[in-house]
Protein backbone atom coordinates (compact mmCIF):
# COMPACT_ATOMS: atom_id res chain seq x y z
CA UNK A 1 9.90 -4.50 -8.69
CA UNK A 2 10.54 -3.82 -5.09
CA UNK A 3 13.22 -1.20 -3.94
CA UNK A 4 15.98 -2.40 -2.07
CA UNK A 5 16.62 -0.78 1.37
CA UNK A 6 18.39 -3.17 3.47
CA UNK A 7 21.91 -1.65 3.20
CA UNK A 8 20.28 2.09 3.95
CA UNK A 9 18.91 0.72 7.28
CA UNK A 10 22.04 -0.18 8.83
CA UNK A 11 24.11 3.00 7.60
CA UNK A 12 23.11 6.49 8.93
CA UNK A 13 23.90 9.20 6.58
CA UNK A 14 23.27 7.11 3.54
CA UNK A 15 20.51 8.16 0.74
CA UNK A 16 19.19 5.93 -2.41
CA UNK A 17 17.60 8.13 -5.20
CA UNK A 18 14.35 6.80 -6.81
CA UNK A 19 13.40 7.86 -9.73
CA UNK A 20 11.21 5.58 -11.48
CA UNK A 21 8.13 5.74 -14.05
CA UNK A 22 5.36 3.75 -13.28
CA UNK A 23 1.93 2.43 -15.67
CA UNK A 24 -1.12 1.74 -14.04
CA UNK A 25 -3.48 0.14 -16.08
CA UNK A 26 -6.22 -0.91 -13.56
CA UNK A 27 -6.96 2.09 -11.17
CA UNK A 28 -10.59 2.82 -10.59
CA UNK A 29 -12.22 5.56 -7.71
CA UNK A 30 -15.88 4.93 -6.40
CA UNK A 31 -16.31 2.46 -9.26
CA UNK A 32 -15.59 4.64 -11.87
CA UNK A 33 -12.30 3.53 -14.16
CA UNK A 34 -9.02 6.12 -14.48
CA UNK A 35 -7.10 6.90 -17.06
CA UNK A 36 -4.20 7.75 -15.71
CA UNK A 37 -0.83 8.78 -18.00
CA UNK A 38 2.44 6.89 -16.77
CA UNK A 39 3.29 8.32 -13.23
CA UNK A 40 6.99 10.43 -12.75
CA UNK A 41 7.95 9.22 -9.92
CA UNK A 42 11.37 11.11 -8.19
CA UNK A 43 12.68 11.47 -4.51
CA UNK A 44 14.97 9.88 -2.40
CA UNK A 45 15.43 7.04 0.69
CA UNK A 46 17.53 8.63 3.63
CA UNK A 47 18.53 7.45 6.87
CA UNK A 48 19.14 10.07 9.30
CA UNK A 49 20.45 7.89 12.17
CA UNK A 50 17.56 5.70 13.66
CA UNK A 51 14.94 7.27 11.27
CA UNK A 52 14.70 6.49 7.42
CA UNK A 53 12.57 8.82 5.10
CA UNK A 54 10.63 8.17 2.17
CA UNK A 55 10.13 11.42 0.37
CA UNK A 56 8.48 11.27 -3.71
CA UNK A 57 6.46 13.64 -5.75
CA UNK A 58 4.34 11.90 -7.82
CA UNK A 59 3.48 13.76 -11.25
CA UNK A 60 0.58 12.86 -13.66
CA UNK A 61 -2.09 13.54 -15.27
CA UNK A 62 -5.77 11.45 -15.00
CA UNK A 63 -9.52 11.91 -16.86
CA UNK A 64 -12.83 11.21 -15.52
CA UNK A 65 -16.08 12.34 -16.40
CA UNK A 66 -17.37 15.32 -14.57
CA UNK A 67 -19.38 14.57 -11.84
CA UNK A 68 -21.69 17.02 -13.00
CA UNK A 69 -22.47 17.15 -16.24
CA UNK A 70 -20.01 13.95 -17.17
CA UNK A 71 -18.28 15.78 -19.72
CA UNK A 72 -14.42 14.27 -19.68
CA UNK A 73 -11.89 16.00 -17.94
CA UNK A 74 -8.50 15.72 -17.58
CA UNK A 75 -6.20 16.97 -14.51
CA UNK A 76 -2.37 17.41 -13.58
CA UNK A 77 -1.56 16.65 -10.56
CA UNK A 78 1.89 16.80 -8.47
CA UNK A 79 2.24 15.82 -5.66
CA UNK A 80 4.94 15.26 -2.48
CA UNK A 81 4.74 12.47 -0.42
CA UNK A 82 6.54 11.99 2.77
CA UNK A 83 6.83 8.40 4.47
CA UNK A 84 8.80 6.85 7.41
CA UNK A 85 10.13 3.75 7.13
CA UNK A 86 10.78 0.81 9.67
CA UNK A 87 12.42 -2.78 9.12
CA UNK A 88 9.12 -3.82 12.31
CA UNK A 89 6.97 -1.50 14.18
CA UNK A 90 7.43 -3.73 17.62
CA UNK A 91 7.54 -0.63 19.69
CA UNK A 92 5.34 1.63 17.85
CA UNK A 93 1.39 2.03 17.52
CA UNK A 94 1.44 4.34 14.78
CA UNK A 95 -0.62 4.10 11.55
CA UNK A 96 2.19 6.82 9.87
CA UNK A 97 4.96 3.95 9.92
CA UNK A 98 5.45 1.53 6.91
CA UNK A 99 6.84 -1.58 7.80
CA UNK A 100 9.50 -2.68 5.40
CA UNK A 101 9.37 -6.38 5.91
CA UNK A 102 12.79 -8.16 4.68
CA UNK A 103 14.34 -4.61 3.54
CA UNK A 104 12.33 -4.75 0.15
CA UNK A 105 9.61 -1.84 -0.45
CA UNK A 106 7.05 -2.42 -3.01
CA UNK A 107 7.29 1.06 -4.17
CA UNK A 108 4.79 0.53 -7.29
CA UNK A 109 1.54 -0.12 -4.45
CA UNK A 110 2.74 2.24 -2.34
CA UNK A 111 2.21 4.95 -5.19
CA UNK A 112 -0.93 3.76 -6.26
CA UNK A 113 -2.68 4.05 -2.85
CA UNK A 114 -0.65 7.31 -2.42
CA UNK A 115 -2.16 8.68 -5.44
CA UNK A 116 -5.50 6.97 -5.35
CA UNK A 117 -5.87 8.76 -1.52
CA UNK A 118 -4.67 11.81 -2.75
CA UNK A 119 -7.71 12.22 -5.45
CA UNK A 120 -10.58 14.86 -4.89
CA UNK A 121 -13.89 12.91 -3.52
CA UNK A 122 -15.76 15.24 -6.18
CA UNK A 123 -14.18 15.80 -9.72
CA UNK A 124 -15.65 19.08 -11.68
CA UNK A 125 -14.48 20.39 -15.32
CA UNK A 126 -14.87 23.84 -13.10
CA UNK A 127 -15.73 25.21 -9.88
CA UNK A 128 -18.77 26.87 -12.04
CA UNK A 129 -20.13 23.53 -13.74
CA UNK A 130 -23.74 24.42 -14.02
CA UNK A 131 -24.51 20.73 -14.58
CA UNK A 132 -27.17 18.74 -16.25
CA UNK A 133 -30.45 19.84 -16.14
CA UNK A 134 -32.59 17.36 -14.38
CA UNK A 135 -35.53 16.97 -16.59
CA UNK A 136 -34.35 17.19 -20.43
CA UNK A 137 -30.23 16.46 -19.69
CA UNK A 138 -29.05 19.22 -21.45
CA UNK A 139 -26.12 20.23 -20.69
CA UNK A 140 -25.85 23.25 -18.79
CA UNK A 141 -22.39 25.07 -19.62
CA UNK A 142 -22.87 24.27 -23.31
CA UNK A 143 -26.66 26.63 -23.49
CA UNK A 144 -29.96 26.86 -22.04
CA UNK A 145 -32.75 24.65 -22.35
CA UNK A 146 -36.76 25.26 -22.43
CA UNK A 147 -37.73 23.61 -19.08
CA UNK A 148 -39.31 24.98 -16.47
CA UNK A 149 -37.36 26.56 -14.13
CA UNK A 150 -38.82 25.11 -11.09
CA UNK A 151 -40.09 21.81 -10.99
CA UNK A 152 -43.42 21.33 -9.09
CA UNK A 153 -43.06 17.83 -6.89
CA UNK A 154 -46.37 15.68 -8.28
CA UNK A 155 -47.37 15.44 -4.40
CA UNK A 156 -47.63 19.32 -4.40
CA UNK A 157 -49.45 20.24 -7.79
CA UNK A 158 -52.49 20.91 -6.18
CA UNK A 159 -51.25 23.52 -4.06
CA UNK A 160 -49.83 24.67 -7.35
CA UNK A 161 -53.50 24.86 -9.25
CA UNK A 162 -54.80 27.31 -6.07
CA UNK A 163 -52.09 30.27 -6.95
């Protein structure tokens, strides 16, 4: 459902609240499926004479496997988002302006690629995940496994025979 600005753009001073909650059943990052709880969505529209401001924080919490050892994580995250807002961008190059085309945002994709942008390239259970180990694929954090240490590359094992 889009949010209606028109009215804001033509009256300075005036603000429209959002608060909204929104369910995303169909995100996915670098292939990999979210599951993402519904998304808290509060902030406010204003126009402060020739400008109009988005400003949201987005609050929710998402799981994905580790991408170390792939155990399943989940994480809160909260966070502000600040956007400007034009009715057409005729005199402007910048990438930082939305264009609100007929005074109707679609405030549900904006969200989505806000929070979809907004996710770590690399998602750990910790900043210490040890990880899988890369010959057995024991897990790491949960105990020790019997491999060797230090795996010889085939090409090498010669070398390997003379110590």
């Amino acid at each position: 459902m889009p949010l209606e600005l028109s009215d804001l753009f033509v009256a300075p001073g005036s603000r429209v609240a959002v608060d909204e909650r929104f369910v995303y059943d169909d995100l996915s990052a670098e292939g990999e499926n979210l599951t993402v709880s519904p998304v808290a969505v509060k902030g406010q529209v204003t126009n402060t004479g020739g400008l109009v401001e988005l400003t949201y924080t987005a609050d929710f919490t998402y799981s994905k496997p580790c991408d170390r050892c792939l155990k399943e994580t989940e994480k809160s995250v909260c966070r502000v988002f600040v956007h400007t807002l034009a009715l057409s961008a005729e005199h402007e190059d910048s990438d930082d302006i939305i264009v609100v085309t007929d005074g109707a945002l679609d405030l549900f994709s904006l969200v989505r690629d806000d929070i979809l942008l907004e996710l770590p390239v690399r998602h750990l259970c910790s900043e210490n995940c040890l990880g899988l180990c890369p010959q057995c694929g024991q897990n790491l954090n949960e105990g020790r496994c019997d491999c060797k240490t230090q795996a010889v590359d085939p090409r090498m094992a010669i070398l390997d025979e003379l110590l």
